[in-house]
N, C-alpha and C. Protein backbone atom coordinates (compact mmCIF):
# COMPACT_ATOMS: atom_id res chain seq x y z
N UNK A 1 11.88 -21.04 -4.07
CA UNK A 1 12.44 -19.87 -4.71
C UNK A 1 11.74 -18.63 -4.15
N UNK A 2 12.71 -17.79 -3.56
CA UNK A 2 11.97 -16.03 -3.25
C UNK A 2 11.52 -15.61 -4.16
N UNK A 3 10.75 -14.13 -3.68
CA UNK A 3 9.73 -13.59 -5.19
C UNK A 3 10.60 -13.10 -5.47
N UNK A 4 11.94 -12.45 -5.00
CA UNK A 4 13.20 -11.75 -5.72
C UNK A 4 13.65 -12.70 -6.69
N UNK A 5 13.94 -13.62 -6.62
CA UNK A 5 14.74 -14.74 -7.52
C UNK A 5 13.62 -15.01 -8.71
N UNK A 6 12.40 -14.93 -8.35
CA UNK A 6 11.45 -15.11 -9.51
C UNK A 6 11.39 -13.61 -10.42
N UNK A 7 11.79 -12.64 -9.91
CA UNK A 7 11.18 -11.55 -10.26
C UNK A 7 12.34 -11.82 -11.49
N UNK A 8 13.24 -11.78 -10.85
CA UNK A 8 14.86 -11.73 -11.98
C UNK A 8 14.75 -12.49 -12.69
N UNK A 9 14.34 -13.84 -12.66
CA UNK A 9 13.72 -15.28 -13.78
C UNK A 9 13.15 -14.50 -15.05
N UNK A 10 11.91 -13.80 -14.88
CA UNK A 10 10.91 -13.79 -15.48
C UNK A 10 11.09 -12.32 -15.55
N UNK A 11 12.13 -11.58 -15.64
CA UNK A 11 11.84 -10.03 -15.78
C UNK A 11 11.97 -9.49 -17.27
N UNK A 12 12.37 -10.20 -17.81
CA UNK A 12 12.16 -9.92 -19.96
C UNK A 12 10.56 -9.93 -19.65
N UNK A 13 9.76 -11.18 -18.96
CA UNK A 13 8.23 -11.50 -19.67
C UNK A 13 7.62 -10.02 -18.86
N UNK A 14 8.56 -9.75 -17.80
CA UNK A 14 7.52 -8.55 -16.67
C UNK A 14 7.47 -7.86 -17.90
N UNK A 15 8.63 -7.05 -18.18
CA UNK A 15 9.05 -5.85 -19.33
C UNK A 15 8.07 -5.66 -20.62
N UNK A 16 7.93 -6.79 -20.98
CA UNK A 16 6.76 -6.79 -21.91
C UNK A 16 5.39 -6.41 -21.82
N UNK A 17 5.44 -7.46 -20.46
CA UNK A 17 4.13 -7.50 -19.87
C UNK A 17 3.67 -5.66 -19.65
N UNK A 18 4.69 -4.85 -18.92
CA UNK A 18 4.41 -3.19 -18.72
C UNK A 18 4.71 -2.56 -20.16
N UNK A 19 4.97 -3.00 -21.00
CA UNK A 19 4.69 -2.52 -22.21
C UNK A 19 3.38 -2.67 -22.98
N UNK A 20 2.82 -3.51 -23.10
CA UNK A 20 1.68 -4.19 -23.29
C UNK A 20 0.51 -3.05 -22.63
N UNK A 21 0.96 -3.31 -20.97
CA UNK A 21 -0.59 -2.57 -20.56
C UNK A 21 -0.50 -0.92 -20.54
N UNK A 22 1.26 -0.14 -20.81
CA UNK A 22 0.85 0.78 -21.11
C UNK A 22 0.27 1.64 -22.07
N UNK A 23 -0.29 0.55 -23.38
CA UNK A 23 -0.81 1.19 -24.12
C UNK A 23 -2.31 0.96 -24.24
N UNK A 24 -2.88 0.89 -23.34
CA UNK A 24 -4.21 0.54 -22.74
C UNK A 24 -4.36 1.85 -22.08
N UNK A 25 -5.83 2.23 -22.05
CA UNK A 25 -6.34 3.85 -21.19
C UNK A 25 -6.18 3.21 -19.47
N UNK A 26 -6.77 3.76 -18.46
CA UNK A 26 -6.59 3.08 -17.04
C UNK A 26 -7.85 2.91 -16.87
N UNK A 27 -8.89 2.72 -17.62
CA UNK A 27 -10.07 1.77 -17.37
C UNK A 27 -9.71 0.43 -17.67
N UNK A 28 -9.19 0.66 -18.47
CA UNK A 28 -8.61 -0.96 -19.01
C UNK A 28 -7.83 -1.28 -18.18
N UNK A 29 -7.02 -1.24 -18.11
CA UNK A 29 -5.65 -1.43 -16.70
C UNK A 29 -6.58 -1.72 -15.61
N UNK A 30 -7.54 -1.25 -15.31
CA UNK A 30 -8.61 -1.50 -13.83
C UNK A 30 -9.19 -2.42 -14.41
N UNK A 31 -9.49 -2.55 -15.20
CA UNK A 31 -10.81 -3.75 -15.89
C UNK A 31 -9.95 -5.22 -15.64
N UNK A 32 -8.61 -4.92 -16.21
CA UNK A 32 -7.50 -6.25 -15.81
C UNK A 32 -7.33 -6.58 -14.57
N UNK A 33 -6.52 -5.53 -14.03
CA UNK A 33 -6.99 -5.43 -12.27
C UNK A 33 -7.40 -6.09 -11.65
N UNK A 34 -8.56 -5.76 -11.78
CA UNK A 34 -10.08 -6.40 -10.87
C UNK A 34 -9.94 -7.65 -11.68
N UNK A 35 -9.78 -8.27 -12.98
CA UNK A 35 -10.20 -9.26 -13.17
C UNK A 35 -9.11 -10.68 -12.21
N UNK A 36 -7.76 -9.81 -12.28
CA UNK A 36 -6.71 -10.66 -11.56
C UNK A 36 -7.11 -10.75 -9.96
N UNK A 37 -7.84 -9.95 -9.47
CA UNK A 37 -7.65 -9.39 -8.21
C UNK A 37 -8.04 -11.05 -7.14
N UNK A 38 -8.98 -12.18 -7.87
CA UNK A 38 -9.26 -12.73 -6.94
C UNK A 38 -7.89 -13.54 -6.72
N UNK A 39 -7.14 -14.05 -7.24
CA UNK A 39 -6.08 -14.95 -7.75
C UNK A 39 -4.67 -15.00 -7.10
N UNK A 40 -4.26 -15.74 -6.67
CA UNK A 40 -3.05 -15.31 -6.07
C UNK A 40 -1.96 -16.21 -6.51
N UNK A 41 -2.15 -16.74 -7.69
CA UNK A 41 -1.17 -17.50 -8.08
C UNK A 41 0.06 -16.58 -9.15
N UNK A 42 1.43 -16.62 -9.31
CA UNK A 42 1.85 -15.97 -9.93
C UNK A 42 2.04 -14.90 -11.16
N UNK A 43 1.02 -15.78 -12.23
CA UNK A 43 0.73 -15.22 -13.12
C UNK A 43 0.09 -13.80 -12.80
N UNK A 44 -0.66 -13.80 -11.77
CA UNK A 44 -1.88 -12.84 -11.58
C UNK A 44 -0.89 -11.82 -10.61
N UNK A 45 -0.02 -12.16 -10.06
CA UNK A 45 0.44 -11.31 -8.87
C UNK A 45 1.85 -10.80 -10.48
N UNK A 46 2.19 -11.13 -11.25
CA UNK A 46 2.74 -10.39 -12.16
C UNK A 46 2.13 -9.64 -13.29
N UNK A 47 0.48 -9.93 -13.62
CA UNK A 47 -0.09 -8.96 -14.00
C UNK A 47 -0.23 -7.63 -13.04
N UNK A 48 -0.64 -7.97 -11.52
CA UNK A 48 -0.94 -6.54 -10.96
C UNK A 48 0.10 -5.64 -10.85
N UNK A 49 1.40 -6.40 -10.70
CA UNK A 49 2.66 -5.51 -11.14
C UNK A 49 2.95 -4.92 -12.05
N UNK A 50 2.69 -5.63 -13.22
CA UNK A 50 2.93 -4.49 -14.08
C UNK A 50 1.89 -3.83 -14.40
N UNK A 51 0.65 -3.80 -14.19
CA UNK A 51 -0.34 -2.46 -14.32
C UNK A 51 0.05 -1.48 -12.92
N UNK A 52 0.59 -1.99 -12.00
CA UNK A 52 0.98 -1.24 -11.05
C UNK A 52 2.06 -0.24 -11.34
N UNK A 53 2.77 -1.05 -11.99
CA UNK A 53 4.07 -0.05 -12.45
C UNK A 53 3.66 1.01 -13.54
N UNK A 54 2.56 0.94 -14.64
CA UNK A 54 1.94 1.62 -15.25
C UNK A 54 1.26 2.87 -14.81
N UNK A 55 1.01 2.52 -13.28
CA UNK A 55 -0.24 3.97 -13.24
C UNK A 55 -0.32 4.64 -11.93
N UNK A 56 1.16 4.39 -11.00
CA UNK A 56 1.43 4.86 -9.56
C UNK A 56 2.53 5.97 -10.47
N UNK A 57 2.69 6.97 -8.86
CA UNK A 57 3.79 7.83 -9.23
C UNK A 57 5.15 7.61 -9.98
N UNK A 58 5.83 6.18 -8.79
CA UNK A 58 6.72 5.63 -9.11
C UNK A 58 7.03 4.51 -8.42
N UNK A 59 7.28 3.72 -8.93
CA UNK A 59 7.42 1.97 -8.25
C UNK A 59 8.85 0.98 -8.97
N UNK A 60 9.25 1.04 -7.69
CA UNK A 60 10.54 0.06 -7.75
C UNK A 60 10.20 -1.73 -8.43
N UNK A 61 11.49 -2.43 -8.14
CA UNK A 61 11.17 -3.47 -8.60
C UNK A 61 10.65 -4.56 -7.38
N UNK A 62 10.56 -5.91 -7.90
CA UNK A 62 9.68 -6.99 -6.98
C UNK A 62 8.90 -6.36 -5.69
N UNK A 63 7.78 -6.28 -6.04
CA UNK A 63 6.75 -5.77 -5.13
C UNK A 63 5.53 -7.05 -6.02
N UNK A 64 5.22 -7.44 -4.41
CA UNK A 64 4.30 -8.30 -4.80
C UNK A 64 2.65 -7.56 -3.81
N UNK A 65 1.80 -7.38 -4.84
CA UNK A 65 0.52 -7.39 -4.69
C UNK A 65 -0.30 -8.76 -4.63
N UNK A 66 -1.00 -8.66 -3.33
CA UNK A 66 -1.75 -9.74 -3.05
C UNK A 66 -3.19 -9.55 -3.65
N UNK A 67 -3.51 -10.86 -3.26
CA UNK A 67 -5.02 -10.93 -4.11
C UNK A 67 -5.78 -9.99 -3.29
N UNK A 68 -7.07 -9.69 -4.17
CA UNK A 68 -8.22 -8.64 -3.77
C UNK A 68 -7.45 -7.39 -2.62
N UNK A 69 -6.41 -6.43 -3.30
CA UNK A 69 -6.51 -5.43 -2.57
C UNK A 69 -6.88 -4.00 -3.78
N UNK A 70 -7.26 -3.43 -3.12
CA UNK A 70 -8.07 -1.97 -3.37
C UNK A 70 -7.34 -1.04 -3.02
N UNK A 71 -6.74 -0.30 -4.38
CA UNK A 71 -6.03 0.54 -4.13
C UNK A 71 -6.37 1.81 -4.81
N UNK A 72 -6.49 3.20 -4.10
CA UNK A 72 -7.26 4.42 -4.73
C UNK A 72 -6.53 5.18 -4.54
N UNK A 73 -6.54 6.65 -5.77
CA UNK A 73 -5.42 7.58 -5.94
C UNK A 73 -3.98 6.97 -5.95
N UNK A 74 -4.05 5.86 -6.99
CA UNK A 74 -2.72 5.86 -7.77
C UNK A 74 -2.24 6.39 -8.35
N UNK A 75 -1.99 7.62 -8.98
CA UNK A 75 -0.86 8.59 -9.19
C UNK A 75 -0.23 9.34 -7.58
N UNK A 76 -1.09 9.02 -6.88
CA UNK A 76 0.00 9.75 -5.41
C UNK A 76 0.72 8.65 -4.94
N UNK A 77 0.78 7.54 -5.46
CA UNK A 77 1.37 6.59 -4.82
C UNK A 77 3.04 6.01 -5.59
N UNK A 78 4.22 5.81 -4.30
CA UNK A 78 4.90 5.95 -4.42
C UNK A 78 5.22 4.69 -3.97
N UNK A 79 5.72 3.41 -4.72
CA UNK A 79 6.35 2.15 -4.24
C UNK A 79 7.89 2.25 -4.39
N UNK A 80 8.95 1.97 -3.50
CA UNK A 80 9.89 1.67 -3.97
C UNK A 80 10.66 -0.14 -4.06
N UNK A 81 11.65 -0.70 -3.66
CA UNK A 81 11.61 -1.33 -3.83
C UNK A 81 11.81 -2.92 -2.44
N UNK A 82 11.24 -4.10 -3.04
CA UNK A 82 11.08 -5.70 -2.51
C UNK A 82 10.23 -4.80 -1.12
N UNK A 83 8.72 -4.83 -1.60
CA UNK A 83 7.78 -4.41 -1.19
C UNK A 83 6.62 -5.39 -1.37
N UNK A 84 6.03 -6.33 0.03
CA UNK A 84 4.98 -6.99 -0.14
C UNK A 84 3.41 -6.41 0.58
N UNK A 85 2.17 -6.18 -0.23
CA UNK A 85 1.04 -5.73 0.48
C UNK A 85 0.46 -7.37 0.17
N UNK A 86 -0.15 -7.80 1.23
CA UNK A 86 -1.02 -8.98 1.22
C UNK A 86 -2.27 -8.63 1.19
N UNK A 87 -2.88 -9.58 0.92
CA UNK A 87 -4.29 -10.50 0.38
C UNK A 87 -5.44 -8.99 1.39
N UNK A 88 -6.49 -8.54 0.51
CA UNK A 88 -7.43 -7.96 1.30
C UNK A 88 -6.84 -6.44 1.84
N UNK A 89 -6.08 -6.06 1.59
CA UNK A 89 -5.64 -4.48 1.81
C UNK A 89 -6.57 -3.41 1.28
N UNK A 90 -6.68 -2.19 1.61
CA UNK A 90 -7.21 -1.39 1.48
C UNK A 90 -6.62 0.04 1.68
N UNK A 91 -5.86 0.49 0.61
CA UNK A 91 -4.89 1.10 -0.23
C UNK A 91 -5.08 2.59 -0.38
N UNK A 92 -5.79 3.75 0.47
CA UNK A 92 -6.17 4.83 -0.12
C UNK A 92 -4.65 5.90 -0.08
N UNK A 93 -4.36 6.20 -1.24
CA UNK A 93 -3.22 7.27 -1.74
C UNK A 93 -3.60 8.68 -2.45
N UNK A 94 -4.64 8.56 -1.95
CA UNK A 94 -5.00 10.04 -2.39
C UNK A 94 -4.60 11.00 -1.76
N UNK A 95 -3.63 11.00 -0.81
CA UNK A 95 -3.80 12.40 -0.04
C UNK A 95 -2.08 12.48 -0.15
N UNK A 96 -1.71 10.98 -0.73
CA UNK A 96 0.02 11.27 -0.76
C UNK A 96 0.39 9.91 -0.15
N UNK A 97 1.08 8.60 -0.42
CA UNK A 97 1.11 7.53 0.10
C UNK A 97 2.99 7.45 -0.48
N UNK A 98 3.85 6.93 0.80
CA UNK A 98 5.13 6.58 0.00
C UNK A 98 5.74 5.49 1.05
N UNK A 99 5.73 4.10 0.29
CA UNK A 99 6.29 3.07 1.01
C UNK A 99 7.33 2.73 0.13
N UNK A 100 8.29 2.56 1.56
CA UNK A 100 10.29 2.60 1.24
C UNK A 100 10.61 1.04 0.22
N UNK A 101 11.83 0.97 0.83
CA UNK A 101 12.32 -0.23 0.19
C UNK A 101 12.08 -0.71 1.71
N UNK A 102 12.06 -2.49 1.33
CA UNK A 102 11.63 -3.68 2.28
C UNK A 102 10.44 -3.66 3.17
N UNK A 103 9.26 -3.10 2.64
CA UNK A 103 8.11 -2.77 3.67
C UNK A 103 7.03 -3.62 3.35
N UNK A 104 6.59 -4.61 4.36
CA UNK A 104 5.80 -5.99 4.34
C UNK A 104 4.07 -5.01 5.03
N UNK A 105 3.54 -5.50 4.34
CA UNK A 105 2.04 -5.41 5.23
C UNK A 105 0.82 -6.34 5.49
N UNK A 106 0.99 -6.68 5.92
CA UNK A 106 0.01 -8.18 6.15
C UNK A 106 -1.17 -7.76 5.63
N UNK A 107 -2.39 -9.11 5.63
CA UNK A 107 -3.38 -9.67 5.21
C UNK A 107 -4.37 -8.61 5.74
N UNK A 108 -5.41 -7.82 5.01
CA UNK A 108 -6.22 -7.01 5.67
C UNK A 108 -6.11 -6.20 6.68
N UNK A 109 -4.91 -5.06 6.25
CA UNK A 109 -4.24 -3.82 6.68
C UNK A 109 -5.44 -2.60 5.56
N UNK A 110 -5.23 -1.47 6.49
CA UNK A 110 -5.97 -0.50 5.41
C UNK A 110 -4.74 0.54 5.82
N UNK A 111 -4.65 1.18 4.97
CA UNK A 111 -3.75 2.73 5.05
C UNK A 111 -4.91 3.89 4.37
N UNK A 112 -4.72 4.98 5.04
CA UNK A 112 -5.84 6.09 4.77
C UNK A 112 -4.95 7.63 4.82
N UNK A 113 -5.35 8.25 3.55
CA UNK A 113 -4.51 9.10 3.72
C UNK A 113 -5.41 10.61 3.25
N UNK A 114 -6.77 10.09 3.57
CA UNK A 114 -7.94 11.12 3.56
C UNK A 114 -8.66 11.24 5.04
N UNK A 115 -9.50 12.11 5.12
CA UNK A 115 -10.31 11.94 6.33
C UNK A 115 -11.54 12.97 6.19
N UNK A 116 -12.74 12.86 7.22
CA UNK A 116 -13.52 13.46 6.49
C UNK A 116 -13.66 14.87 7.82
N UNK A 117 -13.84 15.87 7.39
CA UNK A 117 -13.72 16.83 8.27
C UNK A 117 -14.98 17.30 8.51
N UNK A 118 -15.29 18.12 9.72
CA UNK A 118 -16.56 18.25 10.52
C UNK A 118 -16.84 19.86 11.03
N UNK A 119 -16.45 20.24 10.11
CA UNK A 119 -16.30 21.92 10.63
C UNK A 119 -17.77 22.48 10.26
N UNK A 120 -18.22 22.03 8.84
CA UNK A 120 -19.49 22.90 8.47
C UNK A 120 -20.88 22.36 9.13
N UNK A 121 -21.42 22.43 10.42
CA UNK A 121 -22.68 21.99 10.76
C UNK A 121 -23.64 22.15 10.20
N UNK A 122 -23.83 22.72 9.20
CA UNK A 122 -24.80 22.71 8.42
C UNK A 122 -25.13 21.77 7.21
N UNK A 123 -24.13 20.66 7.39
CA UNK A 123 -23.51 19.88 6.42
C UNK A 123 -23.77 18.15 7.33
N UNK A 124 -23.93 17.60 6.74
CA UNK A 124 -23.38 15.80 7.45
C UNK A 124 -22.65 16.06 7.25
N UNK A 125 -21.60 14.77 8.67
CA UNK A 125 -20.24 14.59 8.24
C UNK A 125 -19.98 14.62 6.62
N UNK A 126 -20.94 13.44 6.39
CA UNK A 126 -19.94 12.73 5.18
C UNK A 126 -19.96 13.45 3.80
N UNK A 127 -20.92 15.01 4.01
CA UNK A 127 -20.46 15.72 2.78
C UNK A 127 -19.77 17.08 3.06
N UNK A 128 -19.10 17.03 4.53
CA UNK A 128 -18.36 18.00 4.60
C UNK A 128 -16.81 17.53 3.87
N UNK A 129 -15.61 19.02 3.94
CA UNK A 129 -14.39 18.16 2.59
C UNK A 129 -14.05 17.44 2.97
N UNK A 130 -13.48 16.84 2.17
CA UNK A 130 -12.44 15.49 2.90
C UNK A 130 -10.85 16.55 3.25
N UNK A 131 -9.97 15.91 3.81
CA UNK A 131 -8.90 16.74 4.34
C UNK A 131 -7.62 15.54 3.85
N UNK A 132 -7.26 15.49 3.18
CA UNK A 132 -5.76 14.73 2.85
C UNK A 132 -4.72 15.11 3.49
N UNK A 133 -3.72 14.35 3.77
CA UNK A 133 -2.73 14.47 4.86
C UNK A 133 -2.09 13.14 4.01
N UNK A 134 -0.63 13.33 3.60
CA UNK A 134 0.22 12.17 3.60
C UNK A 134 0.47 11.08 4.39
N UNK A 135 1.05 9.61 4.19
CA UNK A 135 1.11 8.71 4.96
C UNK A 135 2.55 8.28 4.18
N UNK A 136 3.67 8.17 5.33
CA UNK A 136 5.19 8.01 4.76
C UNK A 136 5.72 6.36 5.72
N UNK A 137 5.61 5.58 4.98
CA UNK A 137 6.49 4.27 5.83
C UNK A 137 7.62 4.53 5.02
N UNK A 138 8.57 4.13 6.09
CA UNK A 138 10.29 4.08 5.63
C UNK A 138 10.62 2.60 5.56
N UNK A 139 11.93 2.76 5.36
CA UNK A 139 12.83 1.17 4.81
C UNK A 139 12.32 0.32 6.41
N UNK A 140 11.99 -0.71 5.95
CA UNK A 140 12.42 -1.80 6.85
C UNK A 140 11.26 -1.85 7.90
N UNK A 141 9.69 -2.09 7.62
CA UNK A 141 8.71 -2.14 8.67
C UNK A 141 7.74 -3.07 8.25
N UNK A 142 7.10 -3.56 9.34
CA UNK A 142 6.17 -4.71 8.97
C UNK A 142 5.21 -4.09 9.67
N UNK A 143 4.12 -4.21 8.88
CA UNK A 143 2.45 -4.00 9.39
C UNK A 143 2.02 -5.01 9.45
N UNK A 144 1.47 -5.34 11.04
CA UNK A 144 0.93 -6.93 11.14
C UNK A 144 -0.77 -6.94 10.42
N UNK A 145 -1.33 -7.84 10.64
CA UNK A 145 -2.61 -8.10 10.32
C UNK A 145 -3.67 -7.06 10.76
N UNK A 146 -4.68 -6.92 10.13
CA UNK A 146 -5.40 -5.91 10.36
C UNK A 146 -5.45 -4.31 10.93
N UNK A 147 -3.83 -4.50 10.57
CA UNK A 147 -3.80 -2.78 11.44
C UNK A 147 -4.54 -1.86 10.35
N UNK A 148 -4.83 -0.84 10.81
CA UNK A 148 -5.09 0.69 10.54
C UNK A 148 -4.33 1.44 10.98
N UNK A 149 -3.90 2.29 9.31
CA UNK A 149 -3.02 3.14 9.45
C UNK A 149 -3.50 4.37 9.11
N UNK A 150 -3.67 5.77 9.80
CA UNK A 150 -4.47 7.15 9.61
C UNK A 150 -3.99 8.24 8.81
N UNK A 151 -4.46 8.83 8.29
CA UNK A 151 -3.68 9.98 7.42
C UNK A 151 -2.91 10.81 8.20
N UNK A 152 -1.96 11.39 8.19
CA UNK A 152 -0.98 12.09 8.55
C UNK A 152 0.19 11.63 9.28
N UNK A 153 0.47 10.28 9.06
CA UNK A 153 0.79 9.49 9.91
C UNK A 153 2.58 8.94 9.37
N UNK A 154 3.75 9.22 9.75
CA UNK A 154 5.09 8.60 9.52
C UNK A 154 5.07 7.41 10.38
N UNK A 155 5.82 6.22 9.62
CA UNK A 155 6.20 5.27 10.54
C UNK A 155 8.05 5.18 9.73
N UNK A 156 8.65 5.36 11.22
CA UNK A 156 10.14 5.62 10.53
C UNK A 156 10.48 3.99 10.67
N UNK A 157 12.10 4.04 10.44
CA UNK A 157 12.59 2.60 9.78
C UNK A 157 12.94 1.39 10.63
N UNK A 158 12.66 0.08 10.36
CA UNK A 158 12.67 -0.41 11.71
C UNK A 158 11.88 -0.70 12.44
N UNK A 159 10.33 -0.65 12.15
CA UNK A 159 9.49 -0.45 13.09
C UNK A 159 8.45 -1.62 12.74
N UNK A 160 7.88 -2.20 13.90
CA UNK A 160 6.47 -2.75 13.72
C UNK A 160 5.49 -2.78 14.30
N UNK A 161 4.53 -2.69 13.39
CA UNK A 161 3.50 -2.39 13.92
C UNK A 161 2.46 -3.57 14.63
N UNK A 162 1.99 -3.79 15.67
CA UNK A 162 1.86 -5.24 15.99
C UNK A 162 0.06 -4.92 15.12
N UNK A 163 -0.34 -6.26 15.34
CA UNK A 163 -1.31 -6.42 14.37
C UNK A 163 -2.85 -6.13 15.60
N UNK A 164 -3.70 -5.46 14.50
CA UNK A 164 -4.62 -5.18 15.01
C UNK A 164 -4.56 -3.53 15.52
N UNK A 165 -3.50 -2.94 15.32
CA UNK A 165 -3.31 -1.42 15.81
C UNK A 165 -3.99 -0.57 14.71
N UNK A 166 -4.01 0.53 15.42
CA UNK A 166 -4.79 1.87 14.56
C UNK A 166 -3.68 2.78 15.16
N UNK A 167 -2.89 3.07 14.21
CA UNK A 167 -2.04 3.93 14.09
C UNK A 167 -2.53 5.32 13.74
N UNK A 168 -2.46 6.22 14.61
CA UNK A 168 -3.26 7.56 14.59
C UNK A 168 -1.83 8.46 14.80
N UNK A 169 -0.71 8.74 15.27
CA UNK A 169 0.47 8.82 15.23
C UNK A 169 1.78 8.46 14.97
N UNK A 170 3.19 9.42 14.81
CA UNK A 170 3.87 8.47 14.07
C UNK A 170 4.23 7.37 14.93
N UNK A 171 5.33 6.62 14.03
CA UNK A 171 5.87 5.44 14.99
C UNK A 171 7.08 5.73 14.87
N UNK A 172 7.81 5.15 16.07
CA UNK A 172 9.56 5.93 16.29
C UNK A 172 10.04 4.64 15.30
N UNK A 173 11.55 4.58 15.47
CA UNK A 173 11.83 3.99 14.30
C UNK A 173 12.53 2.74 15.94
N UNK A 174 13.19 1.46 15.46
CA UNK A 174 13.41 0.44 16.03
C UNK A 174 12.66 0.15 17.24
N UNK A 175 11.36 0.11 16.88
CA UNK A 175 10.08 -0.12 17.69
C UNK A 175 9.03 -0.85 17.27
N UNK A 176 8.30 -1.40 18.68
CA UNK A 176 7.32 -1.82 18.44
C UNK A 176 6.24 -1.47 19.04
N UNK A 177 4.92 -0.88 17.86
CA UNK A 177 3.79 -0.29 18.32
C UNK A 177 2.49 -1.20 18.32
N UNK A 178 1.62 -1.18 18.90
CA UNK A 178 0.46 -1.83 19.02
C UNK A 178 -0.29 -1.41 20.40
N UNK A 179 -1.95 -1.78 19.89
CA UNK A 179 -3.00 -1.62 20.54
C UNK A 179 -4.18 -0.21 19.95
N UNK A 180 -4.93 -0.08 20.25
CA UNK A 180 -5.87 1.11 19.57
C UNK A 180 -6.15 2.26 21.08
N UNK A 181 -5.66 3.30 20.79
CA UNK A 181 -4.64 3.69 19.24
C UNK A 181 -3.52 2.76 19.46
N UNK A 182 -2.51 2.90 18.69
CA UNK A 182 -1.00 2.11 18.78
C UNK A 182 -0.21 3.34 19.98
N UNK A 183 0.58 2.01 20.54
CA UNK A 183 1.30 3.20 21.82
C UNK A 183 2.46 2.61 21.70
N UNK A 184 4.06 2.75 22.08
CA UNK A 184 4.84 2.29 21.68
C UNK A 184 4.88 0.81 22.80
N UNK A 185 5.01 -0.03 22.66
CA UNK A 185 5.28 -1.71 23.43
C UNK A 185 6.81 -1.35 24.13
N UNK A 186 7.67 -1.09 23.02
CA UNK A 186 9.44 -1.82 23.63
C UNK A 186 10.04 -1.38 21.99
N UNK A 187 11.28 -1.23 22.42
CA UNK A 187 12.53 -1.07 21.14
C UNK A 187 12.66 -2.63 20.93
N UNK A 188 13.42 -2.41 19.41
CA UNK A 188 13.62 -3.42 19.10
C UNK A 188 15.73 -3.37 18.50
């Protein structure tokens, strides 16, 4: 059975289930979170959904969250819908994050939509500001394994990203990008 066909099975228990945790503060909602986070058996991948659906901008239906991913500045984050992030992701939406309908991202992908800027020398890097810049995937793209994806960064529809890339620019749309940085390979 697909996670679509399960989602529709069991979508009275989801409904509840996002009723339930929205009347919880979002420490609590994180406290659940993290407690599901090692787990990847169903139960747990329909708790992170519905605290997910609780405390992002806005999020469509069947989106499956994999075990142990880390996701920061959830109110900028925008899911729509039959959206899978796998196992070990690393999720930053602080600067503006919006993934389409049908967008897969493999096993220990990071998306970054901060960066740290270097203007004040009188400063370390790491307490000069940070600089936010949005990160926009459209309908229909797969992020292979371990890519890195950079703040300011579109990947239009159609596109994949081969695994292991650091996406520092956009990606055209019925393409395939890979290597560090990512450069375009071939249309698809």
């Amino acid at each position: 059975m697909h996670g679509r066909d399960l989602f529709s099975k069991y979508k009275f228990l989801i409904k509840i289930s996002i009723w339930f945790f929205k009347i919880f503060p979002n420490g609590i909602r994180l406290f659940f979170w993290n407690c599901t986070s090692p787990f990847s058996g169903i139960f747990a991948i329909g708790i992170r959904y519905s605290i997910l659906k609780t405390m992002v901008k806005s999020c469509g239906d069947n989106i499956r969250i994999g075990s142990n991913v880390r996701i920061l500045g959830w109110e900028h984050l925008d899911v729509e819908y039959n959206i899978s992030i796998h196992d070990n992701c690393y999720i930053d939406a602080t600067g503006g994050l919006t993934l389409e309908n049908n967008v897969s991202i493999a096993h220990s992908s990071s998306i970054l939509t901060t960066n740290h800027g270097w203007s004040d020398t009188t400063l370390p890097i790491k307490y000069n500001p940070i600089k936010k810049s949005p990160v926009h995937i459209k309908s229909d793209v797969w992020v292979g394994c371990g890519c890195r994806i950079l703040n300011g960064v579109t990947i239009y529809s159609r596109a994949v990203v081969a695994a292991g890339a650091v996406v520092n620019k956009d990606v055209e749309e019925n393409s395939v990008y890979g290597g560090v940085p990512a450069k375009k390979i071939k249309d698809i």
